[in-house]
N, C-alpha and C. Protein backbone atom coordinates (compact mmCIF):
# COMPACT_ATOMS: atom_id res chain seq x y z
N UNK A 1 -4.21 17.39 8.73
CA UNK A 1 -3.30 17.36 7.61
C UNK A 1 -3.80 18.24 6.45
N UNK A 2 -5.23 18.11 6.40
CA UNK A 2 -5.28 19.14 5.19
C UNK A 2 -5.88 20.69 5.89
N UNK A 3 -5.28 21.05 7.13
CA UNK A 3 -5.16 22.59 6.59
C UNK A 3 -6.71 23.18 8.10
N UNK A 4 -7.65 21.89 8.19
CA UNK A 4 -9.03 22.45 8.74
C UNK A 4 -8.72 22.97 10.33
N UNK A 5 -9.44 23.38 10.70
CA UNK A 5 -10.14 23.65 11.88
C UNK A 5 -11.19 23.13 12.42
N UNK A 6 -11.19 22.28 13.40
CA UNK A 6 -12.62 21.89 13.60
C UNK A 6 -12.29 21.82 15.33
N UNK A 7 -13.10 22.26 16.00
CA UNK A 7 -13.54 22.49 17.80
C UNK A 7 -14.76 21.58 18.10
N UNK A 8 -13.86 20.45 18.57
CA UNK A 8 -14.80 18.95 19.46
C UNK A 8 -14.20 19.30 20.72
N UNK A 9 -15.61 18.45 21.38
CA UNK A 9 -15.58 18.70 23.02
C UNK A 9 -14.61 17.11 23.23
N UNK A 10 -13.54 17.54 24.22
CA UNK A 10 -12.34 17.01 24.48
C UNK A 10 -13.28 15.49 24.72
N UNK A 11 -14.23 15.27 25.18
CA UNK A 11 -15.07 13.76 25.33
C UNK A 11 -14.93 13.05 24.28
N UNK A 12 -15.14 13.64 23.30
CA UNK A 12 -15.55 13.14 21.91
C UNK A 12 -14.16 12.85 21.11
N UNK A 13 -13.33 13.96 20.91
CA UNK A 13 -11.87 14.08 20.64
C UNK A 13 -10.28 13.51 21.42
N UNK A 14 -9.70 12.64 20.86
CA UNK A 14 -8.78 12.58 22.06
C UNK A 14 -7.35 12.99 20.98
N UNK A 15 -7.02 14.33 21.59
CA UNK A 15 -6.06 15.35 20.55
C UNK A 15 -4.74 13.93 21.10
N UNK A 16 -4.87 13.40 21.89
CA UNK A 16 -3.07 12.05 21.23
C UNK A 16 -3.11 10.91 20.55
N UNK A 17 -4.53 10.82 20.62
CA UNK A 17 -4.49 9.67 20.00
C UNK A 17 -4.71 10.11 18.32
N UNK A 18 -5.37 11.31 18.06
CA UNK A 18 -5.10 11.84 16.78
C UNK A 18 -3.32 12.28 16.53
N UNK A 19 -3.18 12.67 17.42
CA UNK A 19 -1.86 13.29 16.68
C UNK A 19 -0.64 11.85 16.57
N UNK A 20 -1.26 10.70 17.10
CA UNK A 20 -0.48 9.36 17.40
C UNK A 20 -0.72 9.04 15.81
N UNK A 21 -2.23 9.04 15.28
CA UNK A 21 -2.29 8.77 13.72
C UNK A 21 -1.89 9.18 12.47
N UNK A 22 -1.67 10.64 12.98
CA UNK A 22 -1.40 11.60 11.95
C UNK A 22 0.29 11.31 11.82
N UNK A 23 0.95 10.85 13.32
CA UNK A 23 2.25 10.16 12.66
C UNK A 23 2.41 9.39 11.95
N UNK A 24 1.43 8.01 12.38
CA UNK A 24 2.17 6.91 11.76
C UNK A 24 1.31 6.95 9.99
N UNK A 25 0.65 8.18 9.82
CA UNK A 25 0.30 8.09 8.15
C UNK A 25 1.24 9.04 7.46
N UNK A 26 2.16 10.31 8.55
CA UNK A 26 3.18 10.47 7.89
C UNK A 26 4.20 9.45 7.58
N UNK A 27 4.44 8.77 8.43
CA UNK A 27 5.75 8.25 8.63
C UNK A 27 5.23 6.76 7.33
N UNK A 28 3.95 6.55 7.13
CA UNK A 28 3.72 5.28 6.15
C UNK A 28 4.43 6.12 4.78
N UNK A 29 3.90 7.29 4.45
CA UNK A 29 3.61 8.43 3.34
C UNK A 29 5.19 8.66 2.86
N UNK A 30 6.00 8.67 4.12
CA UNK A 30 7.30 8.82 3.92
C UNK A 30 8.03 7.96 3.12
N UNK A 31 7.71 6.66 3.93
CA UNK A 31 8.17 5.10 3.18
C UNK A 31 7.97 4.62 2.10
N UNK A 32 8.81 4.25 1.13
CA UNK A 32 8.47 3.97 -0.28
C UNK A 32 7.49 2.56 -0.07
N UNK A 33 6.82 2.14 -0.79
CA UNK A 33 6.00 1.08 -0.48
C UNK A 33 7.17 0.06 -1.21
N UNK A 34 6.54 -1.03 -0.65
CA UNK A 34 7.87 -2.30 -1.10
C UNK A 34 7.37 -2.48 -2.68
N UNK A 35 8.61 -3.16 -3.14
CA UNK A 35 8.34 -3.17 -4.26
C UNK A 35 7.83 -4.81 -4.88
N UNK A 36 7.11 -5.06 -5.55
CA UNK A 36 6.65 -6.34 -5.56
C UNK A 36 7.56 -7.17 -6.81
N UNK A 37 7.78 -7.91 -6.78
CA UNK A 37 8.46 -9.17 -8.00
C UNK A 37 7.34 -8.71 -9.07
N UNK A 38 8.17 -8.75 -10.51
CA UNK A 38 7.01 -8.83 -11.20
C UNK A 38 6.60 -10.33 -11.65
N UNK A 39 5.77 -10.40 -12.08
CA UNK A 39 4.94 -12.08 -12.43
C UNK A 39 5.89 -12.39 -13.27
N UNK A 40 5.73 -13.77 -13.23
CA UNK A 40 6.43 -14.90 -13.74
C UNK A 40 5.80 -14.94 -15.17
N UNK A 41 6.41 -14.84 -15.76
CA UNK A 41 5.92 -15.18 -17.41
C UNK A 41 5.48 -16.45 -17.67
N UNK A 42 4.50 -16.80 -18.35
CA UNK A 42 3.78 -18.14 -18.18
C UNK A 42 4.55 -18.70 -19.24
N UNK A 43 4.96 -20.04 -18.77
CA UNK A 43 5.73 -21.33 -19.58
C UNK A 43 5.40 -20.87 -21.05
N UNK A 44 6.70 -21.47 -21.68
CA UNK A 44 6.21 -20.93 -23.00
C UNK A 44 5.72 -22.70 -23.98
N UNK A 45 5.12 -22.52 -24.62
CA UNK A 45 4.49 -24.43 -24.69
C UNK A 45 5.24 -24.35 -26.22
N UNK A 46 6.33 -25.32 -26.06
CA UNK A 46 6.86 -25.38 -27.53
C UNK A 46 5.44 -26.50 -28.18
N UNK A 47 6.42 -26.18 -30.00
CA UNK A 47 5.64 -27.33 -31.16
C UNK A 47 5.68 -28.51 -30.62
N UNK A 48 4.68 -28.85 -30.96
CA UNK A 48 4.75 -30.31 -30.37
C UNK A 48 5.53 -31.36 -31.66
N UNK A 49 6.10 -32.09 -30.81
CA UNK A 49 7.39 -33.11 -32.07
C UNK A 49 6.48 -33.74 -33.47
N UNK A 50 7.11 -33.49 -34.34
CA UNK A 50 7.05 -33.99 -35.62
C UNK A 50 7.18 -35.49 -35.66
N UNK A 51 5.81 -36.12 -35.93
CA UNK A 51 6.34 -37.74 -36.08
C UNK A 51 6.52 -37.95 -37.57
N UNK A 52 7.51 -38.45 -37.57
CA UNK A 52 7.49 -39.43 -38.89
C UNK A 52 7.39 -40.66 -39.40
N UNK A 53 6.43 -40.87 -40.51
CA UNK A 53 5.53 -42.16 -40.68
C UNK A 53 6.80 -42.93 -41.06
């Protein structure tokens, strides 16, 4: 993906199972990532009641 050249002995290298990866990180790259809920705003704590004597 970025562009190199590099010559491994076919033992070491297995050119489908690379080119099997290099899909599925296009095909992730493609996909917008999901979008998450944003957080819940924490309770808001009212005044507490006014007693009167």
């Amino acid at each position: 993906m970025a562009g190199y050249t590099v010559n491994c002995d076919p033992e070491v290298f297995d050119e489908a199972l690379y080119q099997q990866a290099v899909h599925r990180l296009q095909a992730r790259a493609a996909r917008p990532a999901p979008q998450q809920p944003a957080p819940a705003s924490p309770p808001s704590h009212s005044a507490p009641a006014r007693r009167t004597p």
